[in-house]
N, C-alpha and C. Protein backbone atom coordinates (compact mmCIF):
# COMPACT_ATOMS: atom_id res chain seq x y z
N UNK A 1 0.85 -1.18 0.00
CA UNK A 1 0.00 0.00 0.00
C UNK A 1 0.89 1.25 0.00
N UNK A 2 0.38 2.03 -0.43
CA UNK A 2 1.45 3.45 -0.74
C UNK A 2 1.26 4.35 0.43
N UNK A 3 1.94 5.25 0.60
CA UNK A 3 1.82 5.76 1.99
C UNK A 3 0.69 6.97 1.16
N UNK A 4 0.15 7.86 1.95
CA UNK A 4 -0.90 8.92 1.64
C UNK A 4 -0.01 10.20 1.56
N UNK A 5 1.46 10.55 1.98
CA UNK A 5 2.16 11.53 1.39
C UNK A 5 2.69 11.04 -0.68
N UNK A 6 2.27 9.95 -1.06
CA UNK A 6 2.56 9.59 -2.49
C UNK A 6 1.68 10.20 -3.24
N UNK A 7 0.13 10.59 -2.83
CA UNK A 7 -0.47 10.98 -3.13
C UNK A 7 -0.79 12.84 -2.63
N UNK A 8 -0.26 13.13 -2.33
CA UNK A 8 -0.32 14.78 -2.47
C UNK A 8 0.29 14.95 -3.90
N UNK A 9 -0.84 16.17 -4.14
CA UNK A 9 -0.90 16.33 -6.01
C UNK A 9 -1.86 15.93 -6.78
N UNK A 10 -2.05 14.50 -6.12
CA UNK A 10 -3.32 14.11 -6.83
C UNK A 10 -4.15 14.51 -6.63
N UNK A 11 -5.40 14.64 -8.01
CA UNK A 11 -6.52 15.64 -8.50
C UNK A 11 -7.34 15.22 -7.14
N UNK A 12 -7.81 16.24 -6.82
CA UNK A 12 -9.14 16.33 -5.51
C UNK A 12 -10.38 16.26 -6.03
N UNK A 13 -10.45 15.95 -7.38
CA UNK A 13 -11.57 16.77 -8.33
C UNK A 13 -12.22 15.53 -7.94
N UNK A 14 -13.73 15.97 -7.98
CA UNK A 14 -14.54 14.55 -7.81
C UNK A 14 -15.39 14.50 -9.20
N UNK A 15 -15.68 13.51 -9.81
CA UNK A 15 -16.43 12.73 -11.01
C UNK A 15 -17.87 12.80 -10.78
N UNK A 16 -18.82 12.20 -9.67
CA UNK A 16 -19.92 12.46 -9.39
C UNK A 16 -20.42 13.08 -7.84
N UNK A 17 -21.45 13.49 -7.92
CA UNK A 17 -22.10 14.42 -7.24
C UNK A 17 -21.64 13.58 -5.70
N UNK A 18 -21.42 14.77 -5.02
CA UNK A 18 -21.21 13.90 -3.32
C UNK A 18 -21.80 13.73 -2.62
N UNK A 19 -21.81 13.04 -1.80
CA UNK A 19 -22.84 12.60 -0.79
C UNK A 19 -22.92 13.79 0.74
N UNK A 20 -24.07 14.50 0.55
CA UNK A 20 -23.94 15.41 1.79
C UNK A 20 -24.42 15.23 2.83
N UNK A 21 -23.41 15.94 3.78
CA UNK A 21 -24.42 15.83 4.93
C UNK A 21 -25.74 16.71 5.34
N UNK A 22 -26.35 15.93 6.14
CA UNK A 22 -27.92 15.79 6.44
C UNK A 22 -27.71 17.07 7.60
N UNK A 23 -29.04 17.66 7.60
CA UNK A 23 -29.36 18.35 9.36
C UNK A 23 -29.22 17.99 10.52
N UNK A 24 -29.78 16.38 10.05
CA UNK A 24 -29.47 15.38 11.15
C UNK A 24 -28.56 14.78 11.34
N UNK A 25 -27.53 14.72 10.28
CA UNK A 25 -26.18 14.30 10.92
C UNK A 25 -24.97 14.82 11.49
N UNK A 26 -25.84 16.52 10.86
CA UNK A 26 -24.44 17.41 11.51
C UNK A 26 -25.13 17.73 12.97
N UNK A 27 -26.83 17.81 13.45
CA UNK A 27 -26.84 18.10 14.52
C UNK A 27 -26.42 16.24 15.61
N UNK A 28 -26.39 15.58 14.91
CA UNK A 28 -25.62 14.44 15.88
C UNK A 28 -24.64 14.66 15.93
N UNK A 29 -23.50 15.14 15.19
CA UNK A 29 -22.19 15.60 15.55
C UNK A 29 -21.87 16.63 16.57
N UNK A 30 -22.97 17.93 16.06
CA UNK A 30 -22.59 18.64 17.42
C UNK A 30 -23.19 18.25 18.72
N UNK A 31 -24.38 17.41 18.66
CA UNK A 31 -24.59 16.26 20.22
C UNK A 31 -23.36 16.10 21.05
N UNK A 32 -22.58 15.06 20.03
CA UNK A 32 -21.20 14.14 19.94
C UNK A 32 -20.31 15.37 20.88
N UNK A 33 -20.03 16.12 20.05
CA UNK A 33 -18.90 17.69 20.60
C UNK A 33 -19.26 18.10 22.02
N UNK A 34 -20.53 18.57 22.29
CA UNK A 34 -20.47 18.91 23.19
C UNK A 34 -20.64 18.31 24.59
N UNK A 35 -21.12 17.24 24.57
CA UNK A 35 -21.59 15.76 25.22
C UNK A 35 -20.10 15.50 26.02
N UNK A 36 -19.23 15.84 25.23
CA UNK A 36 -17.81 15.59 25.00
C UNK A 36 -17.29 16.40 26.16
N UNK A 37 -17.65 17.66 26.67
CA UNK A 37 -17.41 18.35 27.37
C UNK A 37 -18.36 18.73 28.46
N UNK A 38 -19.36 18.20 28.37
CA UNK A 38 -20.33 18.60 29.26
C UNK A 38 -21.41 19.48 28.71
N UNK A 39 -21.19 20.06 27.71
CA UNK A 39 -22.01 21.14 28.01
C UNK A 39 -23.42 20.71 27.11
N UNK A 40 -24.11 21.99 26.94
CA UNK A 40 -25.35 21.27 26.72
C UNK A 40 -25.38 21.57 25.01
N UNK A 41 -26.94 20.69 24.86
CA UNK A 41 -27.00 20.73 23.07
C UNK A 41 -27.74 21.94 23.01
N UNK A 42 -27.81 22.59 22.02
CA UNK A 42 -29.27 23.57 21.35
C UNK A 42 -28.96 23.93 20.39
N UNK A 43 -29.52 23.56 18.92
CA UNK A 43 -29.70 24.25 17.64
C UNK A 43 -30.18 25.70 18.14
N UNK A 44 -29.55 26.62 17.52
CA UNK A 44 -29.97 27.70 17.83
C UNK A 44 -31.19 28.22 16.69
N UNK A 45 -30.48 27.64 15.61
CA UNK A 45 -31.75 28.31 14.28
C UNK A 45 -31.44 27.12 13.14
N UNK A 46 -32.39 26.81 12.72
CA UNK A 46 -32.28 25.60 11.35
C UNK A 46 -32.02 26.05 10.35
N UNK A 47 -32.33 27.60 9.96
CA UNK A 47 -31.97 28.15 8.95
C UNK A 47 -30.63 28.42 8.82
N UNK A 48 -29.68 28.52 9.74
CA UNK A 48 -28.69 28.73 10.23
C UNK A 48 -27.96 27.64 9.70
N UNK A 49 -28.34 26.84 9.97
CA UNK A 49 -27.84 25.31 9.78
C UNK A 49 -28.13 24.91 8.41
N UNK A 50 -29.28 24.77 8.10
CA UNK A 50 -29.35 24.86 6.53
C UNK A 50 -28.81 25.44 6.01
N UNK A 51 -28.31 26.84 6.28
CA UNK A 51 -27.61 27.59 5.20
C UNK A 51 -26.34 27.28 5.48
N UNK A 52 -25.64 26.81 6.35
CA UNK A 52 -24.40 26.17 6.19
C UNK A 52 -23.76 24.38 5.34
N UNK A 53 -25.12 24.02 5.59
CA UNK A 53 -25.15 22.90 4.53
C UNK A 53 -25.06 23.24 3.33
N UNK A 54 -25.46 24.52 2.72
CA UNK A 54 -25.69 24.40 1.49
C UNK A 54 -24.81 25.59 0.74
N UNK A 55 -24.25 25.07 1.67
CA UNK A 55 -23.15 26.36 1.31
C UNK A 55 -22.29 25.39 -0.28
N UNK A 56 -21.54 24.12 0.20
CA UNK A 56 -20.67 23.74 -0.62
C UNK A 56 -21.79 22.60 -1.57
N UNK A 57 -23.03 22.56 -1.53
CA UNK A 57 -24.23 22.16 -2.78
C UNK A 57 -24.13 23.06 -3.58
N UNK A 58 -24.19 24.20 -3.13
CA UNK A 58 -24.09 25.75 -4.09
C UNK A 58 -23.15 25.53 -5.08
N UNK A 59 -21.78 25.49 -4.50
CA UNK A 59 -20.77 25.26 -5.17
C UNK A 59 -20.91 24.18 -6.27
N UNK A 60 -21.23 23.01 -6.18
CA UNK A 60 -20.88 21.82 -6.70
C UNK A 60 -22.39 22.44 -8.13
N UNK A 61 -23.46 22.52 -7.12
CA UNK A 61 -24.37 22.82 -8.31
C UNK A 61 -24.52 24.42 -8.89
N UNK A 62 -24.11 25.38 -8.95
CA UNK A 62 -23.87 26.34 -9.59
C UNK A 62 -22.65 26.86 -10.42
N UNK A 63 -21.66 26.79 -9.54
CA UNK A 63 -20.47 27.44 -9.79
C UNK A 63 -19.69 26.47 -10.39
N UNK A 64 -19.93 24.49 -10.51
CA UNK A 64 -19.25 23.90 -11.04
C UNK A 64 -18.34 23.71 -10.20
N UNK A 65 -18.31 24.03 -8.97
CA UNK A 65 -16.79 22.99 -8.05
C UNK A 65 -16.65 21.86 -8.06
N UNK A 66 -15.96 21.04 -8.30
CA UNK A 66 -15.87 19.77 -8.22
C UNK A 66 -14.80 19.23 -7.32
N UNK A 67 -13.84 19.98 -6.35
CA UNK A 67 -12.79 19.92 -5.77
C UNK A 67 -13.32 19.47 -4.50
N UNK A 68 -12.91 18.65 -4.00
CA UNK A 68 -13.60 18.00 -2.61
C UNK A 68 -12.64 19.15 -1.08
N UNK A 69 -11.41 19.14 -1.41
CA UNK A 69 -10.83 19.89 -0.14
C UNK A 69 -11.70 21.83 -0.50
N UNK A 70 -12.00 21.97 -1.82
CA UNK A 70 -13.17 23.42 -1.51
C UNK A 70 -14.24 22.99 -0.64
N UNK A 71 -14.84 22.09 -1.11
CA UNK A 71 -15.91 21.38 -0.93
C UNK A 71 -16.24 21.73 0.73
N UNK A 72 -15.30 20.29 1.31
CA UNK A 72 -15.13 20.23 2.77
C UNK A 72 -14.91 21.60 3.38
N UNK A 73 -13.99 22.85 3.11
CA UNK A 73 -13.49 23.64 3.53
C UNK A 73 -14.94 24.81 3.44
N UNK A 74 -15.65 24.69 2.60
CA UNK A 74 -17.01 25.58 2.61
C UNK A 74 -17.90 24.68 3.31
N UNK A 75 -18.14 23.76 3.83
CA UNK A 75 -18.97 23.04 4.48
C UNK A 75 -17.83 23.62 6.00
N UNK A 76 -17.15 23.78 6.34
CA UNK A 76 -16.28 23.75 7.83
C UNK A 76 -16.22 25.37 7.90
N UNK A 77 -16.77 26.24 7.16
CA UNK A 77 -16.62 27.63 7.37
C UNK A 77 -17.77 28.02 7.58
N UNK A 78 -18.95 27.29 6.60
CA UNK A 78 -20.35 27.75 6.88
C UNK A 78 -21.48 27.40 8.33
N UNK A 79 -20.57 26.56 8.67
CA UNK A 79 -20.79 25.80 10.36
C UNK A 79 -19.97 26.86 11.23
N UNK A 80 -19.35 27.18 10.96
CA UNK A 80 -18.45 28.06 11.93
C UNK A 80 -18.37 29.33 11.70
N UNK A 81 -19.23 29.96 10.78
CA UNK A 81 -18.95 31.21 10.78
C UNK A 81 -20.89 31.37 11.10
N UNK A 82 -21.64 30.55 10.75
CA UNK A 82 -23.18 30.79 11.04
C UNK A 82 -23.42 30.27 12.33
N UNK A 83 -22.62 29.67 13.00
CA UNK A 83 -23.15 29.28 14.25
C UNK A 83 -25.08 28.89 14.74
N UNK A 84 -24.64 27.86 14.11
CA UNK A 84 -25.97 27.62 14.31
C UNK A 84 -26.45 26.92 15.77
N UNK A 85 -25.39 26.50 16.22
CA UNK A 85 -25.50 25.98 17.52
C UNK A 85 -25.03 26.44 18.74
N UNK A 86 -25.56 26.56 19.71
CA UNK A 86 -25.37 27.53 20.92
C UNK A 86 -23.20 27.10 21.53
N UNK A 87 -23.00 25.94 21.59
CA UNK A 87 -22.07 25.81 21.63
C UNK A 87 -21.17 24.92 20.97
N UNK A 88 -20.00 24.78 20.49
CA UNK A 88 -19.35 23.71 19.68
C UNK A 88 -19.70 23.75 18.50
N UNK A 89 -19.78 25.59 17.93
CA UNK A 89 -19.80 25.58 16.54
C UNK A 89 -18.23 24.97 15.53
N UNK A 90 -17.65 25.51 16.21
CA UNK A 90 -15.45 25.08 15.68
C UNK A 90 -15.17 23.68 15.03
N UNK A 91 -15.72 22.95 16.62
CA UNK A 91 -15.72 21.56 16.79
C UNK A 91 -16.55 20.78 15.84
N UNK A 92 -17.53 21.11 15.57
CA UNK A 92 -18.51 20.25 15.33
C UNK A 92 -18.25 20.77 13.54
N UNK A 93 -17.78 21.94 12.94
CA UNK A 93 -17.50 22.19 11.26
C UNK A 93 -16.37 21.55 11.17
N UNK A 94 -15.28 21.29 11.95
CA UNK A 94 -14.39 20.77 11.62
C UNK A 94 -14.50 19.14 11.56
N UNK A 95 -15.31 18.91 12.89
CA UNK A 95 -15.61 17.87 12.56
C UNK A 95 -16.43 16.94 11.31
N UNK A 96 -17.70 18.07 10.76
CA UNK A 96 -18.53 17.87 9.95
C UNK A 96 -17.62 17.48 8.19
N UNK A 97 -16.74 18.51 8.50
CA UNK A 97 -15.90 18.54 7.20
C UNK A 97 -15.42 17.13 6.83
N UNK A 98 -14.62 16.43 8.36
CA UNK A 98 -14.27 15.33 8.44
C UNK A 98 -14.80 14.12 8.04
N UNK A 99 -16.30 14.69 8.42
CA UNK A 99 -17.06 13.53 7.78
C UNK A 99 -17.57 13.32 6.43
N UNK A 100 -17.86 14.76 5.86
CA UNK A 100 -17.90 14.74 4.79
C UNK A 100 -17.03 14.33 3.75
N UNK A 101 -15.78 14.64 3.93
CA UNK A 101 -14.57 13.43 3.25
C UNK A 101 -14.77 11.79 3.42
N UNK A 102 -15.26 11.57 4.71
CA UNK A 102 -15.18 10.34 4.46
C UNK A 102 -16.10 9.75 3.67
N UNK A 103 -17.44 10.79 3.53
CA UNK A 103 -18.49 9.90 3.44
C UNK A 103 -18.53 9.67 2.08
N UNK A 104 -17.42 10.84 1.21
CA UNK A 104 -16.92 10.46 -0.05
C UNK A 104 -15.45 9.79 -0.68
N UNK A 105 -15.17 8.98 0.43
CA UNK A 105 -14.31 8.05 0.05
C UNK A 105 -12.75 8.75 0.41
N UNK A 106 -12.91 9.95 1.06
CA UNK A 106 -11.89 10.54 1.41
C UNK A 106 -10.99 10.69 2.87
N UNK A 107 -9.93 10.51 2.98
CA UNK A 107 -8.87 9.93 4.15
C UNK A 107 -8.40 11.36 4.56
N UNK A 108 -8.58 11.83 6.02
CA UNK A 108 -7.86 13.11 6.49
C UNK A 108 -6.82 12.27 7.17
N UNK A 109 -5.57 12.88 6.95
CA UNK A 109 -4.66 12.65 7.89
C UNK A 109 -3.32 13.77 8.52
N UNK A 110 -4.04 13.53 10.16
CA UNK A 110 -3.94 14.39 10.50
C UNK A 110 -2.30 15.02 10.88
N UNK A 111 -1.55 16.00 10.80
CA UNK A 111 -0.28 15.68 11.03
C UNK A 111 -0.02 16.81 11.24
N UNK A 112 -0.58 17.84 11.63
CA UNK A 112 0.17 18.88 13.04
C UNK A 112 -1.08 19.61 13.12
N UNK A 113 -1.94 19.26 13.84
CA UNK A 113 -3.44 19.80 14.45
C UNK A 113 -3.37 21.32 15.20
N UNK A 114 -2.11 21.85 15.92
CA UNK A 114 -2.51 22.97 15.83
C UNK A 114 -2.18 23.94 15.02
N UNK A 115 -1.58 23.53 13.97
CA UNK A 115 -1.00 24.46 12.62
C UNK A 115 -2.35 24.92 12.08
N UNK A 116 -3.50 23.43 11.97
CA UNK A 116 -4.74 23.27 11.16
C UNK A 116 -5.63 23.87 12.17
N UNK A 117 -5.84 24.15 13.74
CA UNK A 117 -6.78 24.86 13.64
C UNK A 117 -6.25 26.37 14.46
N UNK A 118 -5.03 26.76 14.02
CA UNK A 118 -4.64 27.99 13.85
C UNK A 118 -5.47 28.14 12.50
N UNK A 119 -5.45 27.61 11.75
CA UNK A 119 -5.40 28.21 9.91
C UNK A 119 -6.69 28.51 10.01
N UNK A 120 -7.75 27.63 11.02
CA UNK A 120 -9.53 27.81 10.95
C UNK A 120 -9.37 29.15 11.71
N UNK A 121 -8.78 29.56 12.97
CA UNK A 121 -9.06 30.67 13.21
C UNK A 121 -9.13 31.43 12.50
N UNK A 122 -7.56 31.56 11.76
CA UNK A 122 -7.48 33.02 10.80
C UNK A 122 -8.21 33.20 9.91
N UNK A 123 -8.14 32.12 9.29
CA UNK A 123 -9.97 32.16 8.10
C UNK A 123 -11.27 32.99 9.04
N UNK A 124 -11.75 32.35 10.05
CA UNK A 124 -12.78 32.89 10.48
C UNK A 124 -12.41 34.48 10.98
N UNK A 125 -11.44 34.50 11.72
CA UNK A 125 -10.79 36.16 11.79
C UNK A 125 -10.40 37.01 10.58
N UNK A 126 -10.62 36.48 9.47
CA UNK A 126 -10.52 37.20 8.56
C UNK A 126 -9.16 37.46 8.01
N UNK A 127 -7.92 36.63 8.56
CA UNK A 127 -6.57 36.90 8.75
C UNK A 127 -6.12 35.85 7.83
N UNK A 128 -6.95 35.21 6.91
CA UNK A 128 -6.45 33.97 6.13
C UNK A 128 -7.81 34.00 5.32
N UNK A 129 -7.44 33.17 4.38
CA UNK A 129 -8.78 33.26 3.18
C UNK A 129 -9.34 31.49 3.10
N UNK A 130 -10.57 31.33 2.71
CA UNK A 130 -10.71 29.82 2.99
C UNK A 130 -10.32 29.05 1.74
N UNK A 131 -9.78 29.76 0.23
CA UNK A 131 -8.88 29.36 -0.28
C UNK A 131 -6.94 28.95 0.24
N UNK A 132 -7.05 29.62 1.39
CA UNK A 132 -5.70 29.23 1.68
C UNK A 132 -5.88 27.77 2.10
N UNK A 133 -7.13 27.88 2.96
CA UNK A 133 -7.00 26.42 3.79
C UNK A 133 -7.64 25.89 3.23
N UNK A 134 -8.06 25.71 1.86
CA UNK A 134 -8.51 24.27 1.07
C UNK A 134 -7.41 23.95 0.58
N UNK A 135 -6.26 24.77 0.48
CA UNK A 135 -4.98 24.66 0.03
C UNK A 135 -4.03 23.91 0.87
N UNK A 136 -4.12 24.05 1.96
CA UNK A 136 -3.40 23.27 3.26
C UNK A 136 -4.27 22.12 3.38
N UNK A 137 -5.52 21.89 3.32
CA UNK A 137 -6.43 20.65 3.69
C UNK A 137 -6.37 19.51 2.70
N UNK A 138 -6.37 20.12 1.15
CA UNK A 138 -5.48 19.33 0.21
C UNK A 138 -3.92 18.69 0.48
N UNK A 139 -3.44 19.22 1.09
CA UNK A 139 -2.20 18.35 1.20
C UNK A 139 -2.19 17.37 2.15
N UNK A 140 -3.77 17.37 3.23
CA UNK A 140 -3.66 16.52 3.78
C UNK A 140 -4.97 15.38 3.86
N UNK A 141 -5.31 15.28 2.40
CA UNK A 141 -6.29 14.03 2.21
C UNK A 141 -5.51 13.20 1.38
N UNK A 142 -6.23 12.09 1.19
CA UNK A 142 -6.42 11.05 -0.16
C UNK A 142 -7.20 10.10 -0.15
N UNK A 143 -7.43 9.44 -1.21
CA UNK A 143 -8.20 9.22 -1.38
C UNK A 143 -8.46 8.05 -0.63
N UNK A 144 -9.65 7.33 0.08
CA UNK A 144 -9.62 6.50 1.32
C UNK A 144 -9.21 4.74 0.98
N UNK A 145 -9.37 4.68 -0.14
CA UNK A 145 -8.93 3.23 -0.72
C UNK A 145 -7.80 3.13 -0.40
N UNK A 146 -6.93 4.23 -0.56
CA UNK A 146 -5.43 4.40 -0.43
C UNK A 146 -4.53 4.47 0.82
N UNK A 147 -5.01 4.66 1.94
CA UNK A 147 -5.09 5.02 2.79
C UNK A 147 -4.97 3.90 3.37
C-alpha cells in the first residue's frame, strides 16, 4: 500500500455528485462535541444550519466545483462562521468537514493539528482566506482506498 504523502498532487476533483451531509447528521455531531465536554446541546436556528449545509451544494451545483478539499473547507466555514448551535460551533464544522470526506471516500490525515486549527481561526478572523485552507487541507487528504 502506498503511503498517503505519495499521493499529495493528486486531483481532488470529484467525477460524481457527493454525498452530503444531512441536518441530522451534523446536529448528531454537534450532540457528539459537546456531550464531550459537558455542556449542553441547542440548535440555535435551522436556517442557520441549513444555510451552512448548502453552502458547498451551491458550489458543486452552480459554480461547477468539483474539488472536494473546496468542498469540505465551505462546508467547515459555513458551520463556523453561522453558528448555528449555541455551543461547539469550531468543533462540530471541523468535525462535519471530516465527515464529509469520508463519506466520499476521502482519508484526512492528521499531522500537526494545531497548525490546522490555527489556519480555521485566521480564516474565520478574517486573517487567512478559505482558499488558503482548502490549500493546506489538500495536502492533507487522499483518497480512502489508499489510505
Amino acid at each position: 500500500m502506498r503511503s498517503w504523502r505519495s499521493f499529495r498532487g493528486s486531483s481532488s476533483a470529484l467525477r460524481n455528485e457527493p454525498s452530503w451531509l444531512t441536518s441530522e447528521g451534523l446536529t448528531h455531531i454537534n450532540k457528539r462535541m459537546v456531550a464531550a465536554t459537558g455542556e449542553p446541546h441547542l440548535l440555535r436556528s435551522t436556517d442557520l444550519l441549513e444555510g451552512a449545509l448548502a453552502r458547498p451544494q451551491n458550489l458543486w451545483h452552480y459554480e461547477n466545483v468539483d474539488d472536494i478539499a473546496v468542498l469540505a473547507t465551505s462546508l467547515l466555514f459555513g458551520v463556523a462562521r453561522n453558528h448555528p448551535f449555541a455551543q461547539g460551533n469550531k468543533r462540530t464544522a471541523f468535525a462535519a468537514a471530516i465527515g464529509f470526506l469520508g463519506l466520499n471516500d476521502w482519508a484526512f490525515v492528521l499531522v500537526d493539528d494545531i497548525n490546522c486549527a490555527e489556519h480555521i481561526i485566521d480564516v474565520i478572523n478574517g486573517e487567512a482566506t478559505e482558499q488558503s485552507f482548502s490549500d493546506h487541507l489538500r495536502q492533507h487528504i487522499c483518497p480512502a482506498a489508499n489510505w
